[in-house]
Protein backbone atom coordinates (compact mmCIF):
# COMPACT_ATOMS: atom_id res chain seq x y z
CA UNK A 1 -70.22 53.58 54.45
CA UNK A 2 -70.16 56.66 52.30
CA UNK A 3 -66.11 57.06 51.04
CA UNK A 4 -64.80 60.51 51.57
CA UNK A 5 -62.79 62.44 48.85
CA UNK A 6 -60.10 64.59 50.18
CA UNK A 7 -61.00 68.18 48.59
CA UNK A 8 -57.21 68.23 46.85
CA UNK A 9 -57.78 63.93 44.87
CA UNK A 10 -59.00 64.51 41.45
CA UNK A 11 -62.04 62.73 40.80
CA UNK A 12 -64.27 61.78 37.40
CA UNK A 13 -67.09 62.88 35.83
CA UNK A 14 -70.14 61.21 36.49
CA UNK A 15 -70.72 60.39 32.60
CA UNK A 16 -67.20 58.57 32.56
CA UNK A 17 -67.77 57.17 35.79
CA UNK A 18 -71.22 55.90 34.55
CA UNK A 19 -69.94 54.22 31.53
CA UNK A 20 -67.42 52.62 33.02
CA UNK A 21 -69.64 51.13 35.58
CA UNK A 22 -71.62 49.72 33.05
CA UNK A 23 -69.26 48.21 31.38
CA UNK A 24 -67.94 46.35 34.45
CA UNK A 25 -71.67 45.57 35.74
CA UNK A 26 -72.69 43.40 32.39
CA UNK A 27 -69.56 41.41 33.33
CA UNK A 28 -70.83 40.37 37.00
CA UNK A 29 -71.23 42.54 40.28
CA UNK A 30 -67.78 43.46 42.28
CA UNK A 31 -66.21 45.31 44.95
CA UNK A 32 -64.99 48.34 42.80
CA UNK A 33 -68.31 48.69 40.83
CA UNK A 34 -70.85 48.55 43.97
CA UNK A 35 -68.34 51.26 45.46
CA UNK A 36 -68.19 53.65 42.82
CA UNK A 37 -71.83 52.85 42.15
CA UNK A 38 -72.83 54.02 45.69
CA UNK A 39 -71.48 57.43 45.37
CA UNK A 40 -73.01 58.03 42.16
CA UNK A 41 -76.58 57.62 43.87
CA UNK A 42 -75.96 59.92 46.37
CA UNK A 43 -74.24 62.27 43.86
CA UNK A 44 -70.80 62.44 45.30
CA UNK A 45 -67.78 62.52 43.35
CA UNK A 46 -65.87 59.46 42.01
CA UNK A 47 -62.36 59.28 42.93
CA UNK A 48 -59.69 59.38 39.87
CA UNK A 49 -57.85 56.17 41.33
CA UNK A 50 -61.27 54.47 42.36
CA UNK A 51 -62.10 54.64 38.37
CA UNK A 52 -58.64 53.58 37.53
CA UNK A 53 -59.69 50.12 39.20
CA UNK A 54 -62.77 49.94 37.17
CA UNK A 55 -61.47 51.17 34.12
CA UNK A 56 -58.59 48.12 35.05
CA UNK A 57 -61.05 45.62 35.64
CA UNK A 58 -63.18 46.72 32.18
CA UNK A 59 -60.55 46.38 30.29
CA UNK A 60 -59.98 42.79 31.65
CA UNK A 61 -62.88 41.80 29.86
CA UNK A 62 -60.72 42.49 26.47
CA UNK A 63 -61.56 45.11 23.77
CA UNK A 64 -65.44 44.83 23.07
CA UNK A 65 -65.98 45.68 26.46
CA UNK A 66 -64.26 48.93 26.22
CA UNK A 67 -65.75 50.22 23.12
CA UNK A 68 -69.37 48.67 24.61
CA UNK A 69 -68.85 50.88 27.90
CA UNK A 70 -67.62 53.89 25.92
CA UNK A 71 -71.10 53.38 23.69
CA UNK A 72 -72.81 54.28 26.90
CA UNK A 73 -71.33 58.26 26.42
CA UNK A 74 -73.73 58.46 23.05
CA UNK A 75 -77.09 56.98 24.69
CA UNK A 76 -77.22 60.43 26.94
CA UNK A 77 -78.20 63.64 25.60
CA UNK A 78 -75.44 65.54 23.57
CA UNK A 79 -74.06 68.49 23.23
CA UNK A 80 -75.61 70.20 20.40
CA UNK A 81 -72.36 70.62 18.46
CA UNK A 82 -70.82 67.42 18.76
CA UNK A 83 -74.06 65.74 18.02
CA UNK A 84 -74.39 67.88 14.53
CA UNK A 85 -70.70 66.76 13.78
CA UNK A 86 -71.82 63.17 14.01
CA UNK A 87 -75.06 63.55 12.32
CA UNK A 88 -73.75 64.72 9.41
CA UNK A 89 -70.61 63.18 9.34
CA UNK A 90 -68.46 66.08 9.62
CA UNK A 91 -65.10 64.39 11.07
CA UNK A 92 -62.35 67.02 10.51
CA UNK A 93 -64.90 69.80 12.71
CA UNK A 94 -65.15 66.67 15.49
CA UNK A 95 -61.47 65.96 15.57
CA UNK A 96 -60.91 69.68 16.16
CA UNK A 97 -63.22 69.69 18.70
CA UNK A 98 -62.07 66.59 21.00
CA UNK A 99 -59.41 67.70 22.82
CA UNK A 100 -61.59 70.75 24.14
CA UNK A 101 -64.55 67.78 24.70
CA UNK A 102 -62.07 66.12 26.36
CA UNK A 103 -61.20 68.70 28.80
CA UNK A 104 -64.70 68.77 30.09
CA UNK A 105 -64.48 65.48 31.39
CA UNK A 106 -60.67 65.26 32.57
CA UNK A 107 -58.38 67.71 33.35
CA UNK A 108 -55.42 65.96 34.04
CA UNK A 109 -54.81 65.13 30.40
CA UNK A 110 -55.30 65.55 27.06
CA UNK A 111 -54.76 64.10 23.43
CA UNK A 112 -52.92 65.04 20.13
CA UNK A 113 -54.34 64.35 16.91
CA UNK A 114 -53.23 64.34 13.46
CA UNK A 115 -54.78 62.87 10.49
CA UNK A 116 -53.49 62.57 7.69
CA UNK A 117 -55.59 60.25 4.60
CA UNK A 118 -57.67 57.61 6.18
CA UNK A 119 -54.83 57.20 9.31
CA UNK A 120 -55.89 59.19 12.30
CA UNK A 121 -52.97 59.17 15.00
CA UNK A 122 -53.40 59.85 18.36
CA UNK A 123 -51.06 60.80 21.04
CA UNK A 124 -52.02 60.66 24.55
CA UNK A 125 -50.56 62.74 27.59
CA UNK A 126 -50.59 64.67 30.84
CA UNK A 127 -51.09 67.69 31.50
CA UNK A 128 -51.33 67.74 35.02
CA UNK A 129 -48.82 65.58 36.99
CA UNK A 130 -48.19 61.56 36.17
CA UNK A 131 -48.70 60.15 32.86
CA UNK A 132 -52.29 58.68 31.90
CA UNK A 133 -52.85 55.87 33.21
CA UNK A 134 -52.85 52.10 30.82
CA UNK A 135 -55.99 51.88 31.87
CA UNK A 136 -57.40 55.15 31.22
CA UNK A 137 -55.74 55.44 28.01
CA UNK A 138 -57.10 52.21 26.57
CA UNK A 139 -60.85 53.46 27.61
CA UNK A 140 -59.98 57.00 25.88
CA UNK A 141 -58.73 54.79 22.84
CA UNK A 142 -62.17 52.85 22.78
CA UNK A 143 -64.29 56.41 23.42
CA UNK A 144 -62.40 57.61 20.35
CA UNK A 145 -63.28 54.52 18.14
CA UNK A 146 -67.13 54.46 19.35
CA UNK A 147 -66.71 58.53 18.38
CA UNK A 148 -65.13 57.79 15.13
CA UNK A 149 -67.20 55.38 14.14
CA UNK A 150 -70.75 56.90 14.78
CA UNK A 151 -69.37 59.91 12.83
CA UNK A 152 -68.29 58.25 10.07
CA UNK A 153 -70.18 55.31 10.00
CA UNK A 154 -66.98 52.87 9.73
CA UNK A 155 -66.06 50.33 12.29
CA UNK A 156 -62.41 52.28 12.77
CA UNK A 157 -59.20 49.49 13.00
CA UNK A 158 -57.32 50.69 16.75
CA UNK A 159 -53.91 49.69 17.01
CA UNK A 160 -52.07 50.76 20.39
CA UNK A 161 -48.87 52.45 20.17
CA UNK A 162 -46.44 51.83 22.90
CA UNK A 163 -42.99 53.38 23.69
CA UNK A 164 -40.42 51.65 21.83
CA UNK A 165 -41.96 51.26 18.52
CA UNK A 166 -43.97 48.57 19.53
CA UNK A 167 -47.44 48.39 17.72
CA UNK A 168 -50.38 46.31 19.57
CA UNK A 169 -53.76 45.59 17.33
CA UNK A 170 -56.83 46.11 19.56
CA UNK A 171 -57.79 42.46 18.30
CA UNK A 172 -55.32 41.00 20.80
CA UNK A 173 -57.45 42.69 23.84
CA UNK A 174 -59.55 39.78 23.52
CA UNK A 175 -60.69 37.43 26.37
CA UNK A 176 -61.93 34.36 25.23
CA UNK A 177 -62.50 31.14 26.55
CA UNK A 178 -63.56 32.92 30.17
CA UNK A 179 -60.04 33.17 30.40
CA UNK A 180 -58.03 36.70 30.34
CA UNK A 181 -55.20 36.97 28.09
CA UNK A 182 -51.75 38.90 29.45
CA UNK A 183 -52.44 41.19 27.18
CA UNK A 184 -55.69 42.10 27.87
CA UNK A 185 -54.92 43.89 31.28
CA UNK A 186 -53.65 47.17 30.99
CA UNK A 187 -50.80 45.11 32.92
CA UNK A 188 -50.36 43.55 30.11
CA UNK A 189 -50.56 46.13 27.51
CA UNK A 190 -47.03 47.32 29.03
CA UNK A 191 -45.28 44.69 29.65
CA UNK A 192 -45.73 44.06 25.91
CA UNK A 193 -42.99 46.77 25.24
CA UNK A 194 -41.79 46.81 28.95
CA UNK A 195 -43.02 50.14 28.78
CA UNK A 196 -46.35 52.27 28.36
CA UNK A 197 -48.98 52.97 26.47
CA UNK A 198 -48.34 56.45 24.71
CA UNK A 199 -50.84 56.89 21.72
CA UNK A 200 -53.04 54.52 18.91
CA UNK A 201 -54.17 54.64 15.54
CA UNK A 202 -57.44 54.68 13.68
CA UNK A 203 -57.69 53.14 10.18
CA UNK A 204 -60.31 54.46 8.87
CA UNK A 205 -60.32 53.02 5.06
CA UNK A 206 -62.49 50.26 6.02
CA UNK A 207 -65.87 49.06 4.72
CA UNK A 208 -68.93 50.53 6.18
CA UNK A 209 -69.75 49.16 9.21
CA UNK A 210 -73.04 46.65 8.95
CA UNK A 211 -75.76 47.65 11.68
CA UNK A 212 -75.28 46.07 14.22
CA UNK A 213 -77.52 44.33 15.61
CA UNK A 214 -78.67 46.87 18.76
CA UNK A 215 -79.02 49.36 15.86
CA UNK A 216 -81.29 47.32 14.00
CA UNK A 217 -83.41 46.00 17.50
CA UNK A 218 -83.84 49.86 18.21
CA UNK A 219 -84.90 50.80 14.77
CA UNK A 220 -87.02 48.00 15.22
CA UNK A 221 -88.73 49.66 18.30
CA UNK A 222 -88.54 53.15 17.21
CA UNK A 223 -90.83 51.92 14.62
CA UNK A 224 -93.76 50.63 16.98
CA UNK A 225 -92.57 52.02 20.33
CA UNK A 226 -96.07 51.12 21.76
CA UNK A 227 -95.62 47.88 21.14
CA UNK A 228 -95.13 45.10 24.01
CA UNK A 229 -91.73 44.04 22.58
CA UNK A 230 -90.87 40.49 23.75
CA UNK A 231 -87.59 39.00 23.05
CA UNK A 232 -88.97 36.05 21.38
CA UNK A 233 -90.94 37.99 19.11
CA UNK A 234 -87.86 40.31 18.22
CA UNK A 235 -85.78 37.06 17.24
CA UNK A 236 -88.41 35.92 15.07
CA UNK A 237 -88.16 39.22 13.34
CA UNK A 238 -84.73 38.84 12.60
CA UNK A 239 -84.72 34.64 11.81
CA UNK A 240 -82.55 34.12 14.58
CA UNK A 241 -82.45 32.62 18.24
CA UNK A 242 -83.68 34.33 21.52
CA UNK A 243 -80.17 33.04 22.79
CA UNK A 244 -78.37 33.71 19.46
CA UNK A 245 -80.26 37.82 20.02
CA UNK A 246 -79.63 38.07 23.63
CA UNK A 247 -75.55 37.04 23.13
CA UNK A 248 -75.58 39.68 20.60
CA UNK A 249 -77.20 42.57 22.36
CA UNK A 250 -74.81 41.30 25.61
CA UNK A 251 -71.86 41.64 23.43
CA UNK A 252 -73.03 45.32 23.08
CA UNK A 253 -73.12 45.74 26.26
CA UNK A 254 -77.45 46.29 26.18
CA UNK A 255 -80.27 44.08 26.34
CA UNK A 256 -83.98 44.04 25.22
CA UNK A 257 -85.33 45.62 28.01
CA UNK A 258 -82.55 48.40 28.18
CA UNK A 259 -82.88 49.30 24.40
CA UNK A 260 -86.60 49.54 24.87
CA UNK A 261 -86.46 51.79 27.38
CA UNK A 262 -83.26 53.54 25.89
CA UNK A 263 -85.36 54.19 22.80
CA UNK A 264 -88.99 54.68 24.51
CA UNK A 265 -87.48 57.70 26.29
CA UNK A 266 -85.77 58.90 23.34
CA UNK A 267 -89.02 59.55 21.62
CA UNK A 268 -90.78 60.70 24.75
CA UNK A 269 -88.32 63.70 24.96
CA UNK A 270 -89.16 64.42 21.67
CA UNK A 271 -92.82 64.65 22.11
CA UNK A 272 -92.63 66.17 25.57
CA UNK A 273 -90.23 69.27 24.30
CA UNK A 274 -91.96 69.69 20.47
CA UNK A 275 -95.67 68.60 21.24
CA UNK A 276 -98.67 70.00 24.01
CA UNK A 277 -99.71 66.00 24.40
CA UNK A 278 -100.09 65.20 27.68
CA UNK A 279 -97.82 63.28 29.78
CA UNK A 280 -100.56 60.65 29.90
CA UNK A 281 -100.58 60.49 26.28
CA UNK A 282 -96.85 60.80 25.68
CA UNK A 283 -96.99 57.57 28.12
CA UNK A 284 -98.82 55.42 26.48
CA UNK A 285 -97.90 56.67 22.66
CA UNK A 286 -94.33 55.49 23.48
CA UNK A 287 -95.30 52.38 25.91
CA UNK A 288 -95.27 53.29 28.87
CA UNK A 289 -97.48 51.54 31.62
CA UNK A 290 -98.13 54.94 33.22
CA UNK A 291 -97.35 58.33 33.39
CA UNK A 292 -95.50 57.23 36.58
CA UNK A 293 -93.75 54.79 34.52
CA UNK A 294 -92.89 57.84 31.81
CA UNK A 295 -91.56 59.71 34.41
CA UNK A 296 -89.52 57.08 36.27
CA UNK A 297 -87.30 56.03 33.27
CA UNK A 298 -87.17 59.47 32.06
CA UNK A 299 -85.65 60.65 35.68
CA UNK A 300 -83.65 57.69 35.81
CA UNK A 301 -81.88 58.58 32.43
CA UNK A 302 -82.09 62.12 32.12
CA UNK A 303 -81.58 63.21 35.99
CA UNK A 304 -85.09 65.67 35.11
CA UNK A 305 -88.44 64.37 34.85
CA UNK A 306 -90.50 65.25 31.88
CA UNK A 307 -92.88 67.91 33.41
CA UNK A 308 -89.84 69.61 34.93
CA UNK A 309 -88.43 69.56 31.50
CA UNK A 310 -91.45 70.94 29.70
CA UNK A 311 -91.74 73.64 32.53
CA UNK A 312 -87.87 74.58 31.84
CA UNK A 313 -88.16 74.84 28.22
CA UNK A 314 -85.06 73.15 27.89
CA UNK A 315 -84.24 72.25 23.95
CA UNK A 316 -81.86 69.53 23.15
CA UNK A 317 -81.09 71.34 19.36
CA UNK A 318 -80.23 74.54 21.47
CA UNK A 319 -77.04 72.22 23.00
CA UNK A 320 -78.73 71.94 26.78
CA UNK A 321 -76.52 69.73 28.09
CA UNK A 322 -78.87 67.18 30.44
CA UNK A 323 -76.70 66.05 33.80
CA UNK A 324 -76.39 62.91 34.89
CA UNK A 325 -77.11 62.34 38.34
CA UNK A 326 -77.71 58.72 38.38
């Protein structure tokens, strides 16, 4: 049964809803995900406090979780001027640009940010109404640290700041063991200080971040995209384990399968919006069974097939912004 959304609730965008669900769903199925994951297939809105239970249940998972389902916001198409900040590394132009960002996806708050060296503080509020909720802010946090990070390639340290001067280091949002830490709810992120969650910190004086290994599976691909990539084969590649591979890639938050068809349609795009090829061709250039096939995952990921998109003339470099209607 479809849930209705009284015209007045606030509700999510679908890319933050997306992400989220995600996140949850490489954790095991629930009641919250299949809900919020029915009214993104018929393209209805998502209910703010619906997402607050997801975002809650995410974050029960600990830390790597978060920052896996915020990873999901940079496998869609960008906007063309935050993804020439990242490109090129320009981080002062994307921190000036990230509280507007932000207000395309949420309205009812927004963030402060000052950086000054390599310490990037953040201070999170509302605009509209009640404070952000622990939840939300600790997925903002992690969207901010995945941002960060791809811009200046650095794995950024995240420390939580809560009211009363208490400090929290992301490393304690852990679970381990298969069991969940108090801490690791947003629950628990409060009653840490007996209070909330107000703002974090990024250190960003670290080492360059090693590629992980997703990265290095998908460069992998990109390489031979026509290839029949088996996960047995990719281990070999990389002297390790199909088990060892697939814990790594599930620790990401991806898979095999996913990345190949992440980075399949990646290239596809590219061919169908620079090059006359034929779908066909495109197809089976980048490894697809089919055109069908092309066009399927393309849809899927893109909410436009490829013809449609080639008939549009829509440019990615020109900052077309491709909606998600999955």
């Amino acid at each position: 049964m479809q849930l209705r959304v009284p015209g007045h609730e606030r509700t999510v965008h679908p890319h933050l809803a997306r992400a989220a669900l995600l996140g949850v769903r490489r954790h095991g199925p629930g009641a919250t995900a299949e809900e919020v994951a029915r009214l993104q297939a018929t393209g209805a809105p998502v209910p703010e406090r619906l997402h607050h239970r997801l975002l809650a249940e995410l974050a029960g998972h600990g830390w790597p979780a978060l920052t896996g389902a915020a990873g999901h916001l940079l496998d869609r198409p960008r906007e063309g001027d935050v993804a020439e900040m990242i490109d090129r590394g320009a981080l002062p132009e994307l921190l000036a640009l990230l509280p507007s960002i932000q207000l395309r996806y949420h309205v009812g708050h927004t963030t402060e940010l000052r950086l000054d060296g390599d310490l990037l503080t953040v201070t999170h509020r509302a605009l509209l109404g009640h404070p952000p909720n622990p939840a939300e802010s600790l997925f903002t946090a992690a969207v901010h640290e995945v941002l960060v990070g791809a811009c200046t390639g650095r794995r950024p340290k995240v420390t939580l700041l809560l009211s009363g001067s208490v400090r929290l280091p992301t490393a304690k949002l852990m679970r381990t063991g298969g069991t969940r830490p108090a801490a690791a709810t947003p629950a628990g992120v409060a009653s840490a200080a007996g209070s909330r969650l107000a703002g974090w910190e990024l250190d960003l004086g670290g080492p360059p971040s090693p590629q992980s290994p997703a990265a290095v599976v998908r460069d992998m691909i990109a390489a031979d995209p026509a290839r029949s990539w088996r996960l047995e084969a990719v281990a070999a590649r990389l002297a390790t384990s199909s088990r060892s591979l697939q814990r790594a890639l599930a620790a990401e938050g991806t898979g095999l399968r996913e990345l190949a068809i992440e980075t399949r349609v990646g290239i596809a795009r590219g061919l169908v919006q620079r090059t006359d090829l034929g779908l066909a061709e495109v197809a089976a250039a980048c490894g697809f069974t089919d055109h069908a096939h092309l066009t399927r995952c393309f849809t899927a990921r893109h909410g436009i097939g490829p013809a449609a998109l080639r008939r549009t003339g829509q440019e990615e470099r020109k900052g077309t912004f491709l909606t998600d209607v999955r």
